[in-house]
N, C-alpha and C. Protein backbone atom coordinates (compact mmCIF):
# COMPACT_ATOMS: atom_id res chain seq x y z
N UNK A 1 0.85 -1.17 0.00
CA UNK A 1 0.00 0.00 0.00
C UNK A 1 0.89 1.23 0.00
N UNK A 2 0.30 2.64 -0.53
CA UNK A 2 1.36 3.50 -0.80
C UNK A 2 0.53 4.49 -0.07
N UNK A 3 1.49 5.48 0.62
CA UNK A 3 0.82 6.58 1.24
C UNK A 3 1.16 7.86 0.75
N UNK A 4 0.45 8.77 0.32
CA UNK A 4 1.11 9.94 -0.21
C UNK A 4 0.45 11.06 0.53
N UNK A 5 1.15 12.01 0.86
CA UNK A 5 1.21 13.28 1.21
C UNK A 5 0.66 14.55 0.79
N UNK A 6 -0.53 14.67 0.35
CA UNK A 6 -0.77 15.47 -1.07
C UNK A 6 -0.54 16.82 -0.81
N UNK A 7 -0.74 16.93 0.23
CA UNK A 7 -0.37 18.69 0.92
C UNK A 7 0.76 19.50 0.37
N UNK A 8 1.95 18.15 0.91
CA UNK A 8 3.56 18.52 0.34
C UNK A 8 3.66 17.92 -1.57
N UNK A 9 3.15 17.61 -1.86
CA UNK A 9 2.69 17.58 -3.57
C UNK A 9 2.39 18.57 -4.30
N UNK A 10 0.84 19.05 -3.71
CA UNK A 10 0.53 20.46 -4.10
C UNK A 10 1.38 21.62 -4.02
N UNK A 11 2.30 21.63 -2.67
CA UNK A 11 3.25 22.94 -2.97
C UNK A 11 4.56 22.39 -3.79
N UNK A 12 5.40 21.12 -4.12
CA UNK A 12 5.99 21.04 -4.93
C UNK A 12 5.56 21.42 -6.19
N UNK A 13 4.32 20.73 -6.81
CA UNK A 13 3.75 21.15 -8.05
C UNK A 13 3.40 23.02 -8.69
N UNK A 14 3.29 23.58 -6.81
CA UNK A 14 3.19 25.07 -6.99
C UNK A 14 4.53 25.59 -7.43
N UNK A 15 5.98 24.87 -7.16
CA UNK A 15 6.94 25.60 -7.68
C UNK A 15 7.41 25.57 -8.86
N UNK A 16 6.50 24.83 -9.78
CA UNK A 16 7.12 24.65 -10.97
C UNK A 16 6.97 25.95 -11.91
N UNK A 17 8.13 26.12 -12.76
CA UNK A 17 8.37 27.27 -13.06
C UNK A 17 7.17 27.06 -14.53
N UNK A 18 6.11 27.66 -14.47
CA UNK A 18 5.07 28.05 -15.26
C UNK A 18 5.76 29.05 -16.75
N UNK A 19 6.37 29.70 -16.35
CA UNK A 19 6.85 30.87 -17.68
C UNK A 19 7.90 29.72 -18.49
N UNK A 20 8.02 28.72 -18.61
CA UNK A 20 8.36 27.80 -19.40
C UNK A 20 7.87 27.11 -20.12
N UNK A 21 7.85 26.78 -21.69
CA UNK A 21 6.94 25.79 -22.27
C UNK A 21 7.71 24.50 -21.87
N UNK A 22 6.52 23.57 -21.67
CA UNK A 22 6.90 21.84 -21.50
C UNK A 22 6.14 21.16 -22.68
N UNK A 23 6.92 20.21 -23.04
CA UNK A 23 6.15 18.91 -23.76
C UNK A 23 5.61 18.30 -22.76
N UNK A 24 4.50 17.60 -23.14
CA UNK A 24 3.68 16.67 -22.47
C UNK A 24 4.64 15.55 -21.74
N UNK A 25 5.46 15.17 -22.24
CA UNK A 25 6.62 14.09 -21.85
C UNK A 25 7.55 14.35 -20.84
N UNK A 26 7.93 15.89 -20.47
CA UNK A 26 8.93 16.45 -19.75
C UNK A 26 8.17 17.16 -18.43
N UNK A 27 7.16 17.89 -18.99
CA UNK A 27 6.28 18.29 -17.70
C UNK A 27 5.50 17.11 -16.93
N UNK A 28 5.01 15.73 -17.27
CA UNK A 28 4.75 14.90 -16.88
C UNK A 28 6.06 14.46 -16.09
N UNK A 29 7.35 14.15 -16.83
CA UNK A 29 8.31 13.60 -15.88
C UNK A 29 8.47 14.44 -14.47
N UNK A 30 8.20 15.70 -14.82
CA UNK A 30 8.77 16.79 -13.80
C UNK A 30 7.56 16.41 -12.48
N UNK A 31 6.16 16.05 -13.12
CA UNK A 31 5.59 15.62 -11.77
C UNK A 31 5.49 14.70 -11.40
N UNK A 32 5.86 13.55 -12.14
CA UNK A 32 6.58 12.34 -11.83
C UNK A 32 7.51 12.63 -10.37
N UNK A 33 8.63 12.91 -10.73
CA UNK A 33 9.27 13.03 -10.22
C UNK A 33 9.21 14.01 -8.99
N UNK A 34 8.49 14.92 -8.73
CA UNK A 34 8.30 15.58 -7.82
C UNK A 34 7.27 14.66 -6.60
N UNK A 35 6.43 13.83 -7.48
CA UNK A 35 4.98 12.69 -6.86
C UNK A 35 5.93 12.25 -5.73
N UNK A 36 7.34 11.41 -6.33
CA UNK A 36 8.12 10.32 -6.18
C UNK A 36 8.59 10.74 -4.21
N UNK A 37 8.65 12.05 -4.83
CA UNK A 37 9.68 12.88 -3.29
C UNK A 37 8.77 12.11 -2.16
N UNK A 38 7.45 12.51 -2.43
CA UNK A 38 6.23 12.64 -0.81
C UNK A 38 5.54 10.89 -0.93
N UNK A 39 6.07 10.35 -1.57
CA UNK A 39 4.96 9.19 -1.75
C UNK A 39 6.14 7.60 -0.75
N UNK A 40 5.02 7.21 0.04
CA UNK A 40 5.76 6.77 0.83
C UNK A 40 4.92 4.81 1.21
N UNK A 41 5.98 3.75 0.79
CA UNK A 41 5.49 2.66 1.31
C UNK A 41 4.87 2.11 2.65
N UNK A 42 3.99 2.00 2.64
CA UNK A 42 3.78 1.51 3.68
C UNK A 42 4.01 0.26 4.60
N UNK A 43 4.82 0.44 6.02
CA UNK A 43 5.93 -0.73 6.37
C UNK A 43 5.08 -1.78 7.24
N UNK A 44 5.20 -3.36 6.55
CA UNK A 44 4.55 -4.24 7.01
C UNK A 44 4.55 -4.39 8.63
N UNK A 45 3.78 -4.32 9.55
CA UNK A 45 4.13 -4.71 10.53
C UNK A 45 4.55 -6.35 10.93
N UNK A 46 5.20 -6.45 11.94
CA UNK A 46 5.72 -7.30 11.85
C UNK A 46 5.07 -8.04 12.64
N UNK A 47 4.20 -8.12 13.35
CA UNK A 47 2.61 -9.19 13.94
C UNK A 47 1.86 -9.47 12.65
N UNK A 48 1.65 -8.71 11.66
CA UNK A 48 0.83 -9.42 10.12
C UNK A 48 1.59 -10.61 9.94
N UNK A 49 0.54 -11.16 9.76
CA UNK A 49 0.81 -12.82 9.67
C UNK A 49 0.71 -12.93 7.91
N UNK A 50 1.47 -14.21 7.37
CA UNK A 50 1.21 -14.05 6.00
C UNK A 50 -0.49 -15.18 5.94
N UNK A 51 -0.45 -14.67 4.88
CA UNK A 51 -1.49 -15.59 4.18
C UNK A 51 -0.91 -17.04 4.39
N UNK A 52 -2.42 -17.98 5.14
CA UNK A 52 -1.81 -19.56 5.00
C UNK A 52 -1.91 -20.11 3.52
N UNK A 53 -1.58 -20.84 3.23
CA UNK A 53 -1.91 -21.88 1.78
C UNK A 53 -2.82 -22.90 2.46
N UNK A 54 -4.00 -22.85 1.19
CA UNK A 54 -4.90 -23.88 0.99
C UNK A 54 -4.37 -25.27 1.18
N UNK A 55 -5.71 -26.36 1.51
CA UNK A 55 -4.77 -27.67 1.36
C UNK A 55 -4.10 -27.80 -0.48
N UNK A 56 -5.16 -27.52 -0.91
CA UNK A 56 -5.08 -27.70 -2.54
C UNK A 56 -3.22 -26.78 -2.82
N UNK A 57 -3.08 -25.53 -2.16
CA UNK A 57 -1.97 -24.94 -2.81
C UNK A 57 -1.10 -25.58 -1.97
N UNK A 58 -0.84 -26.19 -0.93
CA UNK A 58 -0.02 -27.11 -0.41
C UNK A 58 0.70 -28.36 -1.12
N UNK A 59 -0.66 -28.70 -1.57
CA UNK A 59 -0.69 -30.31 -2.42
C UNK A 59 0.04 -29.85 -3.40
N UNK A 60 -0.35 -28.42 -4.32
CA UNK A 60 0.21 -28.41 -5.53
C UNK A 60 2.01 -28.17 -5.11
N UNK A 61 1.97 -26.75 -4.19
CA UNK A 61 4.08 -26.87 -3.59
C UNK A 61 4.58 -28.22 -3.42
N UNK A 62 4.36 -29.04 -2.91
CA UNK A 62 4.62 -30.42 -2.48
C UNK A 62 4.85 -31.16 -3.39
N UNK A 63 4.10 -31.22 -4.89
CA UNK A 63 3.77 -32.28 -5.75
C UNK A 63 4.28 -32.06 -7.15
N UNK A 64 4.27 -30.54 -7.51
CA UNK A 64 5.03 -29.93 -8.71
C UNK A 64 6.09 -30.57 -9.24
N UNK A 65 7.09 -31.13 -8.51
CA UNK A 65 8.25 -30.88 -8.66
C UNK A 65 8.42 -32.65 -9.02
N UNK A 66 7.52 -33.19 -8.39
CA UNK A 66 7.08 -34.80 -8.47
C UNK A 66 6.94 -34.83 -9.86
N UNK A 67 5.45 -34.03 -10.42
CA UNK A 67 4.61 -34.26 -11.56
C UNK A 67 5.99 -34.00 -12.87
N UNK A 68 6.33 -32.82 -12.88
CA UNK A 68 7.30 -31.95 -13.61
C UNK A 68 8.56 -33.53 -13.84
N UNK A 69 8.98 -33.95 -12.93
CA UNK A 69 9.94 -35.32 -13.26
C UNK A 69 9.17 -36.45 -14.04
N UNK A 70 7.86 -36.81 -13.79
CA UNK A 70 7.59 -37.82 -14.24
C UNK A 70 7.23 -37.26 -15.20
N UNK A 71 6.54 -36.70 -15.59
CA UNK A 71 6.11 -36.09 -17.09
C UNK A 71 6.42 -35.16 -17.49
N UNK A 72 7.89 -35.34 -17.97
CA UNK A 72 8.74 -33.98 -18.80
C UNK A 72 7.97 -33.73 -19.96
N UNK A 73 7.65 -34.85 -20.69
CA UNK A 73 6.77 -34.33 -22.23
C UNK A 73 5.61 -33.48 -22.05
N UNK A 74 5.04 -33.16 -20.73
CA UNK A 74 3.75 -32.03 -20.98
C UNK A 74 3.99 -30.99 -20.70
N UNK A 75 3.47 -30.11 -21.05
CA UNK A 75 3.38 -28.48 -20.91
C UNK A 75 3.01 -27.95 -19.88
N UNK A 76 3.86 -27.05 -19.09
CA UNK A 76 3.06 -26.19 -17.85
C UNK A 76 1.57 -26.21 -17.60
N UNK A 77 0.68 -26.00 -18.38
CA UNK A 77 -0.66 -26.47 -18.37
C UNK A 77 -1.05 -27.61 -18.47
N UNK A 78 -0.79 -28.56 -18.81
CA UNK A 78 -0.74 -30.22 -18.57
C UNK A 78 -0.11 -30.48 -17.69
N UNK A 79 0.88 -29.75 -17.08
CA UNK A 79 1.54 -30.24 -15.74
C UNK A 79 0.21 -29.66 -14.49
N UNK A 80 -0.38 -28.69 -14.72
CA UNK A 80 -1.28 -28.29 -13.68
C UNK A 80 -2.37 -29.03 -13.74
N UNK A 81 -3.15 -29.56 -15.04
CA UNK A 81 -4.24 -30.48 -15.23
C UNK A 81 -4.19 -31.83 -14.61
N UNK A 82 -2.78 -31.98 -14.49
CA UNK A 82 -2.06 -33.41 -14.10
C UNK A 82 -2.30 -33.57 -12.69
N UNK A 83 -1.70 -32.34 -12.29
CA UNK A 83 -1.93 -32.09 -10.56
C UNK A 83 -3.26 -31.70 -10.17
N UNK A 84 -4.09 -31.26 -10.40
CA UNK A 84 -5.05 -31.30 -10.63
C UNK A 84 -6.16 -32.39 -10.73
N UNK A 85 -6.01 -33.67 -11.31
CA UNK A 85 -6.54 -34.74 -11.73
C UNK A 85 -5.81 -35.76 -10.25
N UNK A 86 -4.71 -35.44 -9.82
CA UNK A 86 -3.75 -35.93 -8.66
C UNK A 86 -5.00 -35.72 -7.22
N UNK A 87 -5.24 -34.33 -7.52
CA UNK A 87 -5.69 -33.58 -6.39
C UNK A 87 -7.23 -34.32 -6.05
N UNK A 88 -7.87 -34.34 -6.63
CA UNK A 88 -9.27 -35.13 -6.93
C UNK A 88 -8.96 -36.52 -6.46
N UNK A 89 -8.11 -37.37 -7.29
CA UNK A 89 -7.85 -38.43 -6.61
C UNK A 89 -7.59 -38.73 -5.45
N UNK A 90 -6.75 -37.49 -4.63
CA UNK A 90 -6.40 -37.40 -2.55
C UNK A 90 -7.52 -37.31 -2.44
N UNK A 91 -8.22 -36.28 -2.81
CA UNK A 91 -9.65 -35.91 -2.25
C UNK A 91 -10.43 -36.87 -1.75
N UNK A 92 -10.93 -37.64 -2.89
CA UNK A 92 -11.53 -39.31 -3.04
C UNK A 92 -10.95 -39.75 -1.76
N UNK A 93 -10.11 -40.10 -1.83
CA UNK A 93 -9.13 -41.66 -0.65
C UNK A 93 -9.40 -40.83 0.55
N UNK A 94 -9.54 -39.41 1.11
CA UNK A 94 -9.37 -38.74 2.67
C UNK A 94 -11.30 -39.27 2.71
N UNK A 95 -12.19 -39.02 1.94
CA UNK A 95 -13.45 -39.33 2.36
C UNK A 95 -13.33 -40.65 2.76
């Protein structure tokens, strides 16, 4: 998330020297670059927990690397259909 300052924006943008012609390309960079000064990331705290993974995105980290060896001849998308068709089958056997 980004936090910006618009207060200190507006008076950067007030100093730009007006009695100058700009191209669209150069006066844009100029507030580009002025945006850049006041605009500020916002720092993860460090109690945010990440996102858990699904069982399904578990199965797939775990199993990729399985599928990908045994079946070099398919395509990234046949490797996911594969795991996929894998995944259904766990499903089945835990009921």
């Amino acid at each position: 998330m980004t936090i910006i300052d618009v207060e200190s924006i507006i008076q950067e943008l007030n100093n730009i020297d007006l009695s100058k012609d700009y191209t669209k390309k150069s006066f844009m960079k100029i507030v580009s670059e002025k945006c850049k000064n006041h605009t500020k990331k916002k720092k993860k705290n460090i109690g945010d927990k990440e996102k858990k993974l699904t069982a399904y995105n578990q199965f797939v980290k775990e199993n990729m690397s399985i599928v990908k060896e045994q079946y070099k001849e398919l395509t990234p998308k046949q490797h996911m259909s594969k795991l996929g068709e894998l995944w259904q089958q766990q499903k089945l056997k835990l009921i």
